[in-house]
Every structure is written in structure tokens, then in C-alpha cells.
N, C-alpha and C. Protein backbone atom coordinates (compact mmCIF):
# COMPACT_ATOMS: atom_id res chain seq x y z
N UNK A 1 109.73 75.46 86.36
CA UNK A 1 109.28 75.41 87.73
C UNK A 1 107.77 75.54 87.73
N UNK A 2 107.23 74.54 88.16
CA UNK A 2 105.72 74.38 87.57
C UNK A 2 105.26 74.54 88.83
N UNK A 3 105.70 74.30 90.23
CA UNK A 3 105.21 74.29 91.48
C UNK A 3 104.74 75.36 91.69
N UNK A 4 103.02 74.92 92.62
CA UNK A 4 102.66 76.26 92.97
C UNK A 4 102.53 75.96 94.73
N UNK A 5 102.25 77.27 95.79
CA UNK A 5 102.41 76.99 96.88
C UNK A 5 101.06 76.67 97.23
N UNK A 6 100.87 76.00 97.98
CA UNK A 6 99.48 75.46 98.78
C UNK A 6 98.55 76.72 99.49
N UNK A 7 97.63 77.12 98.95
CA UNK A 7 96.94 78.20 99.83
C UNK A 7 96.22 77.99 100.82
N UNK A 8 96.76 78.00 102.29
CA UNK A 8 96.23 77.69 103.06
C UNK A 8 94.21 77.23 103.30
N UNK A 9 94.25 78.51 102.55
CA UNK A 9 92.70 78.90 102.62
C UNK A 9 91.73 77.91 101.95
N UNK A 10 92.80 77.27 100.64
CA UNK A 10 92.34 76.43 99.80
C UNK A 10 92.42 74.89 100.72
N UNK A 11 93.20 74.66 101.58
CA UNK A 11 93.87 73.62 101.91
C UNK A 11 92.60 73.35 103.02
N UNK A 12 92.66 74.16 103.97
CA UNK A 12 91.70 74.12 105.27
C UNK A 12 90.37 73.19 105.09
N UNK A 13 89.50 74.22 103.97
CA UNK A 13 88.27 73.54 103.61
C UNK A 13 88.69 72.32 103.08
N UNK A 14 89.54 71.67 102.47
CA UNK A 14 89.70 70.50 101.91
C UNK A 14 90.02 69.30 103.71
N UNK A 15 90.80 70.46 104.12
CA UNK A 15 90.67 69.33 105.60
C UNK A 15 89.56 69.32 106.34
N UNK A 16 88.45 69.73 106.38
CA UNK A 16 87.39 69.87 106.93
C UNK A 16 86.33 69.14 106.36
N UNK A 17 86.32 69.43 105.06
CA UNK A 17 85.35 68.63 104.12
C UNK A 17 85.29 67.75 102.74
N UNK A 18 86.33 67.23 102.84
CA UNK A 18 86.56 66.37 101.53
C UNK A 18 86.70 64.84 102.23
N UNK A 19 86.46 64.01 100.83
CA UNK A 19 85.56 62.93 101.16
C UNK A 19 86.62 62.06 101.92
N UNK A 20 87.86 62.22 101.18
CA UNK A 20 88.89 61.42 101.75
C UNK A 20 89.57 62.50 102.54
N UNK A 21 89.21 62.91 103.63
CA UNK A 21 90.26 63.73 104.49
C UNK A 21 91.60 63.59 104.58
N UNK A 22 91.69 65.00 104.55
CA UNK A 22 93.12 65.36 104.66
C UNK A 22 93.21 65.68 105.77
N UNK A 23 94.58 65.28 106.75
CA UNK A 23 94.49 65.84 108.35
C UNK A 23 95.12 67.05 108.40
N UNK A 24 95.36 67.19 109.30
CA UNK A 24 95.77 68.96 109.29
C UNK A 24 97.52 68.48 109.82
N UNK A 25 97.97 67.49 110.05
CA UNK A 25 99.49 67.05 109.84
C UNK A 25 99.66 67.12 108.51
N UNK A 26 98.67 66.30 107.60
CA UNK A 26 99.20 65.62 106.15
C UNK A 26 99.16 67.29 105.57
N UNK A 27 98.07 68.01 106.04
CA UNK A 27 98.10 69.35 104.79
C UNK A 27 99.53 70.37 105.52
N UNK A 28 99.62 70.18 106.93
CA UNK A 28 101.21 70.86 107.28
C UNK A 28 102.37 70.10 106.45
N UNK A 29 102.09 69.10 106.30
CA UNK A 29 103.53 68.28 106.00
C UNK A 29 103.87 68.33 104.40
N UNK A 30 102.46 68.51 103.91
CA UNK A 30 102.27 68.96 102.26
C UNK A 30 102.88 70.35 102.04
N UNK A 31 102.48 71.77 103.16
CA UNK A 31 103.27 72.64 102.47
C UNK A 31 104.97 72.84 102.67
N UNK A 32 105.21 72.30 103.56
CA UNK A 32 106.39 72.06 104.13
C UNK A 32 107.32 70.97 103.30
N UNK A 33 106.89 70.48 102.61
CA UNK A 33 107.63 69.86 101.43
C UNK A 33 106.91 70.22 100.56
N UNK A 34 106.43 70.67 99.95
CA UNK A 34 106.16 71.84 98.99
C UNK A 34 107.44 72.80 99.20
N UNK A 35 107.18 73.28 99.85
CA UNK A 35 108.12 74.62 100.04
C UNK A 35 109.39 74.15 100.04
N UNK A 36 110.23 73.18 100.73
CA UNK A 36 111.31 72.58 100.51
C UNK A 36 111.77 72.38 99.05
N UNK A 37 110.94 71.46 98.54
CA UNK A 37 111.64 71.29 97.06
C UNK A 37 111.50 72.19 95.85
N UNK A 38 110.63 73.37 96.32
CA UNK A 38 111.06 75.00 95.79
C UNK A 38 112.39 75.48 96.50
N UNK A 39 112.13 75.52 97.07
CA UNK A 39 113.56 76.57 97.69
C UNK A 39 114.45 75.26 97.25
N UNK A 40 114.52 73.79 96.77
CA UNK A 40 115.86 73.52 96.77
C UNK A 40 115.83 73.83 94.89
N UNK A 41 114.97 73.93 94.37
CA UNK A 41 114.94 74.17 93.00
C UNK A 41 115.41 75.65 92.82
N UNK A 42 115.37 76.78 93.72
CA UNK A 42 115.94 78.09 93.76
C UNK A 42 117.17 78.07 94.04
N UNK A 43 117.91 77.31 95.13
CA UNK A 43 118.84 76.96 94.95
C UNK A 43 120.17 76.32 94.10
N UNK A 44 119.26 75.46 93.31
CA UNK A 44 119.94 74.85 92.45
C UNK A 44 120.08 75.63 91.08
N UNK A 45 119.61 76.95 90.86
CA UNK A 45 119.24 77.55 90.20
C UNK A 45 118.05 77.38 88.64
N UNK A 46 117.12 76.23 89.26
CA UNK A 46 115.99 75.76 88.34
C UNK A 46 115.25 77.08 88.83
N UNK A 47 115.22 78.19 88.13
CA UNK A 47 114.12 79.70 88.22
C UNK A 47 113.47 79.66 87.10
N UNK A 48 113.64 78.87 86.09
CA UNK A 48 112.41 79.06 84.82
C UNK A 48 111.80 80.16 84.77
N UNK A 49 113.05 81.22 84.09
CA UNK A 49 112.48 82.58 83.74
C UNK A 49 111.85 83.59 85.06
N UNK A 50 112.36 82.93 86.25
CA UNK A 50 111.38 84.56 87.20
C UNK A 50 113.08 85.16 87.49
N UNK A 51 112.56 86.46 87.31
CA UNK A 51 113.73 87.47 88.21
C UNK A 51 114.68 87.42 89.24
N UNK A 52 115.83 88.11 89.46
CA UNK A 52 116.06 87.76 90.52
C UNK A 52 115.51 88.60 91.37
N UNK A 53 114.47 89.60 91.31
CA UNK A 53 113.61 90.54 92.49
C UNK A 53 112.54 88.72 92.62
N UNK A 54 111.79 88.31 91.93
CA UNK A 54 110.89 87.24 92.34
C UNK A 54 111.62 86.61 93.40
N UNK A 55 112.94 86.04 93.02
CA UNK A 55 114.03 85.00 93.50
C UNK A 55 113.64 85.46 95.35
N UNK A 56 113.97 86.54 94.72
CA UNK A 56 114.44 87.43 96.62
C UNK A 56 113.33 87.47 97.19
N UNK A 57 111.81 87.66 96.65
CA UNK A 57 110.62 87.67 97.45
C UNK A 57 110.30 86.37 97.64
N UNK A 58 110.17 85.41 97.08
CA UNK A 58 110.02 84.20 97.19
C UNK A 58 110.84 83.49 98.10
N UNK A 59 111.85 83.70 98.28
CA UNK A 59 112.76 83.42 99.43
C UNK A 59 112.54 84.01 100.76
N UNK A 60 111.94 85.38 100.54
CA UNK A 60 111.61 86.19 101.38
C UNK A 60 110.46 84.99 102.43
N UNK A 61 109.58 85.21 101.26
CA UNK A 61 108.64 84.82 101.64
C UNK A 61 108.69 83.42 102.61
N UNK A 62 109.31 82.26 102.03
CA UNK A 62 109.66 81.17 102.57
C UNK A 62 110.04 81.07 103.94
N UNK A 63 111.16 82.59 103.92
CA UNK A 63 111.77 82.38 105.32
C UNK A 63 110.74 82.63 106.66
N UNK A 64 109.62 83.04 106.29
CA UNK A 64 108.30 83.51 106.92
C UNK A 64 107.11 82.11 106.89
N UNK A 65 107.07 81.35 105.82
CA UNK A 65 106.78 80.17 106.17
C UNK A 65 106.95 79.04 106.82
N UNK A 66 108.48 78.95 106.67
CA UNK A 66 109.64 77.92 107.65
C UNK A 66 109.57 78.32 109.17
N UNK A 67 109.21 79.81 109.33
CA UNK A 67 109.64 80.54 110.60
C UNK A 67 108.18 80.27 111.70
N UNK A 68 106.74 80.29 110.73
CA UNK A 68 104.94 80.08 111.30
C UNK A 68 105.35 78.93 111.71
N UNK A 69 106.24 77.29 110.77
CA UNK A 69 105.71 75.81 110.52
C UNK A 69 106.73 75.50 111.67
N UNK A 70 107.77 76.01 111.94
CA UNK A 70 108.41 75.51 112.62
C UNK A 70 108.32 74.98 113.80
N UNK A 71 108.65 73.59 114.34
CA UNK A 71 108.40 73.11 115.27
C UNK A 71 107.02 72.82 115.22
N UNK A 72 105.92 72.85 114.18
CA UNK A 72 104.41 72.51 114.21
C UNK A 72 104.17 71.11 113.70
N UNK A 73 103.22 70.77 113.96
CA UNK A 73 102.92 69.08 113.39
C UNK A 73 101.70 69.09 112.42
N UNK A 74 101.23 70.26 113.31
CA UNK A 74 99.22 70.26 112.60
C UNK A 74 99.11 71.38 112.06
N UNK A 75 98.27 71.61 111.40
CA UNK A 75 98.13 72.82 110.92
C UNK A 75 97.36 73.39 112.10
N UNK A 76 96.26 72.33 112.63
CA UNK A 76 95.53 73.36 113.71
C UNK A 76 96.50 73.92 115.15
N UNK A 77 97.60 73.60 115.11
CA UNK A 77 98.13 73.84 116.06
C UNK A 77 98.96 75.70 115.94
N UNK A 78 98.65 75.99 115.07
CA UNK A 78 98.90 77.41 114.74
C UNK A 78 98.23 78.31 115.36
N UNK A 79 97.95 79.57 115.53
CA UNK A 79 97.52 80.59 115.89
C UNK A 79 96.66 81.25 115.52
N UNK A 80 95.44 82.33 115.01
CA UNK A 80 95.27 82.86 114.56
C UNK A 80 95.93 83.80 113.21
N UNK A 81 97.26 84.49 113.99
CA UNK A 81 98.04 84.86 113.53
C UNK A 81 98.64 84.23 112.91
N UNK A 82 99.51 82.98 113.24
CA UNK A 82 100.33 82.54 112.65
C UNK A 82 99.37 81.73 111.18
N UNK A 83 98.09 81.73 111.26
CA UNK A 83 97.20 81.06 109.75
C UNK A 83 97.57 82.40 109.19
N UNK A 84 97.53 83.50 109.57
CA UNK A 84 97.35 84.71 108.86
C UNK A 84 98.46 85.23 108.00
N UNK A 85 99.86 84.94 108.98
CA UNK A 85 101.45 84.97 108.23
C UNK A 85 101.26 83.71 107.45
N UNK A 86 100.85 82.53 107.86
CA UNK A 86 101.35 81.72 106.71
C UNK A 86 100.59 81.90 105.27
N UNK A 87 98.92 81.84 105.56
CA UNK A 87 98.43 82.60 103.95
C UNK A 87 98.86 83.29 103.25
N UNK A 88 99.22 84.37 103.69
CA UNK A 88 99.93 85.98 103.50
C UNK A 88 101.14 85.26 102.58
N UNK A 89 101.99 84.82 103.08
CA UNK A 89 103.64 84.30 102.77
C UNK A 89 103.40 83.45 101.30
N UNK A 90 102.18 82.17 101.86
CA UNK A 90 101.85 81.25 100.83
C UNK A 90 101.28 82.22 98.82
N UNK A 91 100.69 82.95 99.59
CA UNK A 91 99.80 83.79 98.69
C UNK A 91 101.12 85.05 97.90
N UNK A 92 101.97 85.37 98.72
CA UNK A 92 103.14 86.16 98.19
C UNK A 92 104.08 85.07 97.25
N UNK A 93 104.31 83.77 97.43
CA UNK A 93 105.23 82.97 96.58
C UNK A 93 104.13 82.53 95.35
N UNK A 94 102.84 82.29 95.86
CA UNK A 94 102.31 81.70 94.35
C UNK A 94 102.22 82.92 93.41
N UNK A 95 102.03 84.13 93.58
CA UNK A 95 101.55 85.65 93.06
C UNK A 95 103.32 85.43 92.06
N UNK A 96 104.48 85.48 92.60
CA UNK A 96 105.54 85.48 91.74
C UNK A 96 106.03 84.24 91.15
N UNK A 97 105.47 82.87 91.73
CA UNK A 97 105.34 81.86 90.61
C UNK A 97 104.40 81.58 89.55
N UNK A 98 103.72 82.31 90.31
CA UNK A 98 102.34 82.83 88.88
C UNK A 98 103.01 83.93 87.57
N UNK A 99 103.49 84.99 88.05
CA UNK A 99 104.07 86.14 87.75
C UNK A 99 103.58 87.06 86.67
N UNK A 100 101.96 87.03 87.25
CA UNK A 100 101.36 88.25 86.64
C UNK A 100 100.93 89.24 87.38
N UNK A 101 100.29 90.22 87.11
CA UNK A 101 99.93 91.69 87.93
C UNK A 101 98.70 91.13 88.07
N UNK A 102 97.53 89.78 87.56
CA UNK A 102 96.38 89.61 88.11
C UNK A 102 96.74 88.73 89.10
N UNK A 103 97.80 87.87 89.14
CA UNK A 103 98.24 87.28 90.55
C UNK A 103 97.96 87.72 91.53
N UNK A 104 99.12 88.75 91.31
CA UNK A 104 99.01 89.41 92.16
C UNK A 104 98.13 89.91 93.11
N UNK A 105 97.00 91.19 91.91
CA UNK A 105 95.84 91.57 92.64
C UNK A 105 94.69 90.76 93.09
N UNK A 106 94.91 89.50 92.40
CA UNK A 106 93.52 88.69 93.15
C UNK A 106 94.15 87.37 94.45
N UNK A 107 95.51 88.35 94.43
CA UNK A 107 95.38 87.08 95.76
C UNK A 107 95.02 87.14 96.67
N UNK A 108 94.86 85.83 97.51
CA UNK A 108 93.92 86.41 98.83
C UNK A 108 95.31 86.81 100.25
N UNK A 109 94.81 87.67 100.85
CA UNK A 109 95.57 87.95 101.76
C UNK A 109 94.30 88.10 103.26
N UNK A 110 95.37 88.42 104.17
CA UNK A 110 94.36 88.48 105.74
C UNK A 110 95.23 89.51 106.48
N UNK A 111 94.43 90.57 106.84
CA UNK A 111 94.87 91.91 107.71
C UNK A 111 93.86 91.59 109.01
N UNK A 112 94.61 92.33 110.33
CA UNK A 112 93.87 92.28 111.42
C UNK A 112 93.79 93.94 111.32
N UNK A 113 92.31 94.10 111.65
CA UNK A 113 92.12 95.48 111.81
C UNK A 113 91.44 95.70 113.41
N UNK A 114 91.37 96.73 113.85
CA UNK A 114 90.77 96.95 115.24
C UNK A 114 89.39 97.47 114.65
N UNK A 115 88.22 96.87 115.08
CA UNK A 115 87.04 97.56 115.07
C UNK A 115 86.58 98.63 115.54
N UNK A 116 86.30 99.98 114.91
CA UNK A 116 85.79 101.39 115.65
C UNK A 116 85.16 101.67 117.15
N UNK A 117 85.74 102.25 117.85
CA UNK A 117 85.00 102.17 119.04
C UNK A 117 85.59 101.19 120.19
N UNK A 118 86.31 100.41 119.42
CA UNK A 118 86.18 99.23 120.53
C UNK A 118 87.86 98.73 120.44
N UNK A 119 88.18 97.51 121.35
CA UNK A 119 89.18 96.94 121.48
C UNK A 119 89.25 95.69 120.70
N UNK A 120 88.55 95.35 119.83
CA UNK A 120 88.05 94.14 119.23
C UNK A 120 89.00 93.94 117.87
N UNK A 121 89.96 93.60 117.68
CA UNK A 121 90.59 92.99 116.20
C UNK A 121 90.00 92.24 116.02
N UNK A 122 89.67 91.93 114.49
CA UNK A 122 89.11 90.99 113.56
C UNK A 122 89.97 90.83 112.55
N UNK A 123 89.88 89.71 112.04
CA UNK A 123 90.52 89.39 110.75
C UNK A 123 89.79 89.61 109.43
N UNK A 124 90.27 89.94 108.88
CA UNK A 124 89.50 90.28 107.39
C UNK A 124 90.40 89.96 106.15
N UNK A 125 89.74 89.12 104.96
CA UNK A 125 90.43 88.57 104.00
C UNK A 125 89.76 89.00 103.35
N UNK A 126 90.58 88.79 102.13
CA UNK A 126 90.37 89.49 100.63
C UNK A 126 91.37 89.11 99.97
N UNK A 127 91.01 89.97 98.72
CA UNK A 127 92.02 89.91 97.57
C UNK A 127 92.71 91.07 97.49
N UNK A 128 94.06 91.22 97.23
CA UNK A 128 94.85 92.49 97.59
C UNK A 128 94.24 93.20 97.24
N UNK A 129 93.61 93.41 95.92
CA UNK A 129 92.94 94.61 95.54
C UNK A 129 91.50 95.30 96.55
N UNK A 130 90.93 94.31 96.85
CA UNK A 130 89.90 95.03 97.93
C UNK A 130 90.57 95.08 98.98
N UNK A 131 92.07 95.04 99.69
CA UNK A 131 92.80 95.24 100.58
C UNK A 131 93.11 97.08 100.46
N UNK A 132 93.50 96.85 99.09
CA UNK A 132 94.05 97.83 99.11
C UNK A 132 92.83 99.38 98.63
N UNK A 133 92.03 98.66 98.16
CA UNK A 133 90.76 99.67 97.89
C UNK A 133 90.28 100.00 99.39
N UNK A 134 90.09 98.87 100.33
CA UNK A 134 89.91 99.35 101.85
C UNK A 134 90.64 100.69 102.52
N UNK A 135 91.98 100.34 102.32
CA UNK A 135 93.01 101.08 102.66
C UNK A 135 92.78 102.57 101.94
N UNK A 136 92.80 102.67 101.10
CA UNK A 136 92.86 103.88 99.90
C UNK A 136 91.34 104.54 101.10
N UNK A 137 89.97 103.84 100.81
CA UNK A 137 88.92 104.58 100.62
C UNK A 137 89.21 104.94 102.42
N UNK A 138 89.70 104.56 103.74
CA UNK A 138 90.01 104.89 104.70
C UNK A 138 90.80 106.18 105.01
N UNK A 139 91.98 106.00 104.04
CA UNK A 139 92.77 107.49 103.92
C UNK A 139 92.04 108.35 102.89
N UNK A 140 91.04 108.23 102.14
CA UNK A 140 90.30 109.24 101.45
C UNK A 140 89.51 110.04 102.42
N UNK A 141 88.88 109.16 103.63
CA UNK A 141 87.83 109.35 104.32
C UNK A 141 88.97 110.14 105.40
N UNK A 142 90.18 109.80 105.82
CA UNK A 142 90.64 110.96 106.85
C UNK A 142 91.17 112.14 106.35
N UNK A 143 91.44 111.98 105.04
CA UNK A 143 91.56 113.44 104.22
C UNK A 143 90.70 114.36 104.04
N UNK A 144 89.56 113.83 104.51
CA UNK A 144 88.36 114.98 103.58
C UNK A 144 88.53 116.11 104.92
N UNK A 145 87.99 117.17 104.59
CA UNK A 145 87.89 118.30 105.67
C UNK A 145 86.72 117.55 106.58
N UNK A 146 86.99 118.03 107.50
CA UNK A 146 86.17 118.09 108.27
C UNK A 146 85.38 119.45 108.83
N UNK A 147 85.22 120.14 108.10
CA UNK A 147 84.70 121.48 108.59
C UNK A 147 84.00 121.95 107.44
N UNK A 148 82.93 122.04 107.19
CA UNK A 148 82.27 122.90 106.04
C UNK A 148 82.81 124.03 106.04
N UNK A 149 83.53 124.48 105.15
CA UNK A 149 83.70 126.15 104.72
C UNK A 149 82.73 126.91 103.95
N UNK A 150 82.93 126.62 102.95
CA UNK A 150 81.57 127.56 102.18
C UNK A 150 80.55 126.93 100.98
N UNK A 151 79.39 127.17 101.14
CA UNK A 151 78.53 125.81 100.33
C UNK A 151 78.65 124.50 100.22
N UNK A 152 78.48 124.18 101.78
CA UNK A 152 78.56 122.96 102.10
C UNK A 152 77.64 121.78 101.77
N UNK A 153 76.43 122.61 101.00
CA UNK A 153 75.08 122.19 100.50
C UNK A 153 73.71 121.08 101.35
């Protein structure tokens, strides 16, 4: 199983700026048969060595791709959100058709966070690992005391 999934992120700039454009139907209709003739190769049981935990996330994942594309024609006809589930999903099936732990950590993913102070969500991408270094150094920062006790310096 040599197929890898289309990363949105990768796909976009290619519809925007490559010489022979790609439309944002042809790059919907690319992952959407992409993804089809994986899931019928999972089906058929062509898994070339991944797990059946991969099997189940990768399926997982799909059912979250099928669920953004559905009923869509364009890619631009998506949402904010819904670019954000489909990267996310896309980026979770290539990480276990890849099926290493650097897959993994360098894939790109997209979290909406609320900006301090305000009512403002933003999107923010990365690679899991600075996802998850975000995350970590946030709960480091609400752990610390907040009160000097003694030699606070």
C-alpha cells in the first residue's frame, strides 16, 4: 500500500499557484478518490504490514474525511473548520501510512485557540510536536504558584 493521503495544506498552494492549475473541484475530487481506493484496499484486506490499531485509525480517520467532503464539489466551498477537520484527518491517515513516530510528530495539524482577553479564535498550525509543546508549556504556566512564598528573588 504505497498510497499516501493528499495534505490539504500541500494541495491548496498548488491550487493557487502552480503553472498548470489545479481547481479546487479537481484537488476535492483527487482526495476523494484518493481516499476511496484506500479504504477499498483496507477493505479488501491489501494492509501491507500496518496494524490493526493503524487499520482502525485510518478508518477512523476517513470516516471524518467522507463526513467534511460530503456533498462538496470545491474545495473552496468548505469552511474554515471544515479545512481544519479535513487536514487534521488527512494528516492522521498519512502519519499511519507513513508509520513512524517522526510521522507522526512532524505532521502538520490546525487547532482553534481563543486569543487572551478577547473573543477572537484563530487558527494555528503546526507540527504535532509544537502542538503539543504549546499545550505542555500552557499547563506548565497554570501550574506554577502564583504567590511568592519564600525567596522569591
Amino acid at each position: 500500500m504505497k498510497r499516501f493521503a493528499v495534505c490539504l495544506s500541500m494541495l491548496l498552494p498548488l491550487v493557487a499557484w502552480s503553472a498548470e492549475p489545479v481547481s479546487a473541484e479537481d484537488g476535492l475530487q483527487m482526495i476523494q478518490t484518493q481516499q476511496q481506493e484506500l479504504k477499498s484496499d483496507i477493505d479488501a484486506g491489501r494492509t501491507d504490514g500496518l496494524t490493526k490499531r493503524q487499520v482502525n485509525a485510518i478508518r477512523k480517520a476517513q470516516v471524518e474525511v467522507f463526513a467534511v467532503t460530503e456533498g462538496k464539489t470545491r474545495l473552496d466551498q468548505l469552511t474554515v473548520e471544515e479545512q481544519v477537520r479535513l487536514e487534521n484527518a488527512l494528516e492522521r491517515i498519512n502519519a499511519e501510512v507513513q508509520n513512524t513516530r517522526s510521522a507522526h510528530d512532524s505532521k502538520n495539524v490546525c487547532w482553534r485557540e481563543r486569543v487572551s482577553g478577547t473573543k477572537v479564535n484563530v487558527t494555528r498550525c503546526g507540527t504535532e510536536a509544537e502542538m503539543r509543546e504549546a499545550r505542555e508549556g500552557a499547563r506548565d504556566y497554570l501550574e506554577r504558584p502564583k504567590v511568592c512564598a519564600i525567596n522569591c528573588g
